[in-house]
Each structure stands twice: as C-alpha cells, then as structure tokens.
C-alpha atoms as a PDB file:
ATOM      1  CA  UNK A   1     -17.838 -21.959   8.127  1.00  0.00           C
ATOM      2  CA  UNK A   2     -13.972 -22.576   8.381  1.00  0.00           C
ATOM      3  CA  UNK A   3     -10.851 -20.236   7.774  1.00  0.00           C
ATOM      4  CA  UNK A   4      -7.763 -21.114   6.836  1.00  0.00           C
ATOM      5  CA  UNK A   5      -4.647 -19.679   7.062  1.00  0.00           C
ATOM      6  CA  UNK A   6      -1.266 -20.978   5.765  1.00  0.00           C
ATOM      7  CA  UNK A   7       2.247 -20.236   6.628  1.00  0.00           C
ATOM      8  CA  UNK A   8       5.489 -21.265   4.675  1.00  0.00           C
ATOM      9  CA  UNK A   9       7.590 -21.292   7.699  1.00  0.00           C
ATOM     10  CA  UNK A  10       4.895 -21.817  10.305  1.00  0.00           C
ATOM     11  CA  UNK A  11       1.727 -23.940  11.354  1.00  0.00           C
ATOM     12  CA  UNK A  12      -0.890 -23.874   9.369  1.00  0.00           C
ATOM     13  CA  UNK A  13      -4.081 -22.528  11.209  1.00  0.00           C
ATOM     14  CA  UNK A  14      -7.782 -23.710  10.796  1.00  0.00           C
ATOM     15  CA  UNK A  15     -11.032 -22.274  12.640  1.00  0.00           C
ATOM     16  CA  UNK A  16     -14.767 -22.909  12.752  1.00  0.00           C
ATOM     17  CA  UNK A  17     -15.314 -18.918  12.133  1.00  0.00           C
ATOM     18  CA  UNK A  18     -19.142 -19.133  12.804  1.00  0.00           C
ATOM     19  CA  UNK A  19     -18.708 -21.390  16.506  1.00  0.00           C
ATOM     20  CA  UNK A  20     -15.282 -19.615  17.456  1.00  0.00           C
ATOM     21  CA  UNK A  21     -15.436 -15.996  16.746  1.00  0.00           C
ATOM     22  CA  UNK A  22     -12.335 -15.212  18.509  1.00  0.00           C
ATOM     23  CA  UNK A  23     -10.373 -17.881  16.676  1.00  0.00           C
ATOM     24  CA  UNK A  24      -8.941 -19.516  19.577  1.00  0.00           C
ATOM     25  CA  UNK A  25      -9.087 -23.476  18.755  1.00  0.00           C
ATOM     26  CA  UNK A  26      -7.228 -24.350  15.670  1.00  0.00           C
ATOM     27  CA  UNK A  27      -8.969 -26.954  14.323  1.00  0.00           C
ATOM     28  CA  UNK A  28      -5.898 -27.980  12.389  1.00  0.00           C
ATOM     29  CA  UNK A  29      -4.939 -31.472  13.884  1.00  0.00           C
ATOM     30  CA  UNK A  30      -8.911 -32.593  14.240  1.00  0.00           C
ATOM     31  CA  UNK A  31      -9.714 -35.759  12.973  1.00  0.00           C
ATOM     32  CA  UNK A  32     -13.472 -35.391  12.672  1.00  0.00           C
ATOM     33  CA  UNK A  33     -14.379 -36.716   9.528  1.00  0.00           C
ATOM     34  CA  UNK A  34     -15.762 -33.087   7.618  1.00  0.00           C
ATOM     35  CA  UNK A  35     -12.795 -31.504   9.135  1.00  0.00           C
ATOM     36  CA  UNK A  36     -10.076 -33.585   7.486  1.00  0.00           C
ATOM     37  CA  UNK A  37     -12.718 -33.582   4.006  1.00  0.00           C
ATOM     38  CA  UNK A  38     -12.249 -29.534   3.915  1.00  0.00           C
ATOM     39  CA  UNK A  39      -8.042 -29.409   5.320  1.00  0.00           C
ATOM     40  CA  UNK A  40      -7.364 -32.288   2.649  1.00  0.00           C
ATOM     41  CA  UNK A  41      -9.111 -29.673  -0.370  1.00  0.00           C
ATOM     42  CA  UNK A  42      -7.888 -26.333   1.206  1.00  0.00           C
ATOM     43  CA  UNK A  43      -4.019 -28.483   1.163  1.00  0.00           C
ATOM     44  CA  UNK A  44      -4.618 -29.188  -2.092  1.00  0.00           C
ATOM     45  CA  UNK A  45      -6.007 -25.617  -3.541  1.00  0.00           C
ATOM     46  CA  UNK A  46      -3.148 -24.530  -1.928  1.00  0.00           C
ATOM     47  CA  UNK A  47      -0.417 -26.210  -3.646  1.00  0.00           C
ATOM     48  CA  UNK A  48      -2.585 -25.832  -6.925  1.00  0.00           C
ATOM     49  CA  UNK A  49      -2.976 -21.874  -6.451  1.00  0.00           C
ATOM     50  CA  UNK A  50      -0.645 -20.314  -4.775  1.00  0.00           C
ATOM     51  CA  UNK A  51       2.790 -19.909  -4.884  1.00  0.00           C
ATOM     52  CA  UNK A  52       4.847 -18.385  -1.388  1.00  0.00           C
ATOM     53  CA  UNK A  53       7.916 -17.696  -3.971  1.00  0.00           C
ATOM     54  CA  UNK A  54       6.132 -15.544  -6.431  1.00  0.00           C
ATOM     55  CA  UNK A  55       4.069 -13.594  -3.810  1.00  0.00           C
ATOM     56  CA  UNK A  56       7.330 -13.072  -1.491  1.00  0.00           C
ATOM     57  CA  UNK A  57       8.664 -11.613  -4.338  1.00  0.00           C
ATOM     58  CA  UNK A  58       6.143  -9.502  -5.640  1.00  0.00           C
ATOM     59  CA  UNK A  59       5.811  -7.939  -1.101  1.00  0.00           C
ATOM     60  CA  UNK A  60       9.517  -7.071  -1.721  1.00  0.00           C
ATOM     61  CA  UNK A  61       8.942  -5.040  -4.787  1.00  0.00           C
ATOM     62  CA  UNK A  62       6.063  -3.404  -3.378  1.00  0.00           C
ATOM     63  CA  UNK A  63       8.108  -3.060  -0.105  1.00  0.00           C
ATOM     64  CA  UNK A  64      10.606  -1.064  -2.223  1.00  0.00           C
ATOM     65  CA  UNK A  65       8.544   1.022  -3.960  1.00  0.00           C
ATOM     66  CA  UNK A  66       7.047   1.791  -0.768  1.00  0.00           C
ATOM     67  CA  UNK A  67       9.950   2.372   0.805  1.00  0.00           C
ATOM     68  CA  UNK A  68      11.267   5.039  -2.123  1.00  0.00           C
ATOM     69  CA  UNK A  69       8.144   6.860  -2.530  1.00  0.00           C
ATOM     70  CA  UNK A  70       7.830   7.307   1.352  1.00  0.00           C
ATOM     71  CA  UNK A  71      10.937   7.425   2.835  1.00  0.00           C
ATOM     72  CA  UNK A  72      11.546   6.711   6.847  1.00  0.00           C
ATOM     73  CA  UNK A  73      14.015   8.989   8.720  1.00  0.00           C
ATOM     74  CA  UNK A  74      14.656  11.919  10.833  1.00  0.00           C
ATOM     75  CA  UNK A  75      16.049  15.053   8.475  1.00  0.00           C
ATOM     76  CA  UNK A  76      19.347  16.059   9.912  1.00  0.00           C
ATOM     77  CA  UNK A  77      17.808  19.385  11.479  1.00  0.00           C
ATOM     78  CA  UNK A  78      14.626  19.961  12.789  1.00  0.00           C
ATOM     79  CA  UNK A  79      13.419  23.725  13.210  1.00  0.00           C
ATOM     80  CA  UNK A  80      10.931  24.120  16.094  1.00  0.00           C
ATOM     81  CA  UNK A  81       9.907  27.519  17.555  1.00  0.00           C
ATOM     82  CA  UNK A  82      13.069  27.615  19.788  1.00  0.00           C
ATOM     83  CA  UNK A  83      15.688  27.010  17.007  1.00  0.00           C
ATOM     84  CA  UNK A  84      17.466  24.374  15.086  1.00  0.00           C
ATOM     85  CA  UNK A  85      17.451  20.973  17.018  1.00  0.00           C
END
C-alpha cells in the first residue's frame, strides 16, 4: 500500500506504508515498474482534483476566523494572588 503526499513548493513524497511503517524511504524517484504505474496516476489525480490555490485560500479564511473567534495575546494586566502584574 503506498502514500502520497504532495507539496506545491516542496518534494513530493511517496512510501510503501505497509513495508516502511516509519516512512523513511521515499519511494518517489524509484523506477520499478508498479512504482512509476501508481506516481504517474496519483500525478495525474492530482492535477485533475485538487487545486493548491483554492485550498490555500479557503486555510486563510479559516485561519482568520480562527484567529477572531480565539484571539492570541497577553491582556495588559494580569491579577494573581499578590496583585496586578
């Protein structure tokens, strides 16, 4: 069984998930013959499928809304039991 993982702006990563557990050979540049079969249709489902653009976007506005309804940040004073900090 194989996993793939792609990356705009980074390799693309491919591992034999049942022989390699730990994901530590990226099968990516193999030339064995079922390899290359399954990286040619995963390229290809890819570039059908998905698009980095509208998913970047759509991280952003969720990033936002995120980032409104839970705001970061220390509040200018902090009471603890020996007064205002």
């Amino acid at each position: 069984m194989l996993k793939s993982q792609s990356f705009r702006d980074a390799p693309n990563l491919l591992f034999n998930i049942k022989n390699d557990l730990n994901e530590q050979k990226n099968l990516i540049d193999s030339t064995k013959s079922e390899v290359v079969k399954v990286k040619e249709y995963l390229r290809q489902h890819i570039k059908d499928t998905f698009n980095f653009d509208e998913v970047e976007q759509k991280r952003i506005k969720w990033t936002n809304r995120l980032a409104e309804k839970f705001p970061l940040g220390i509040p200018k004073t902090i009471k603890d039991g020996m007064g205002i900090i």
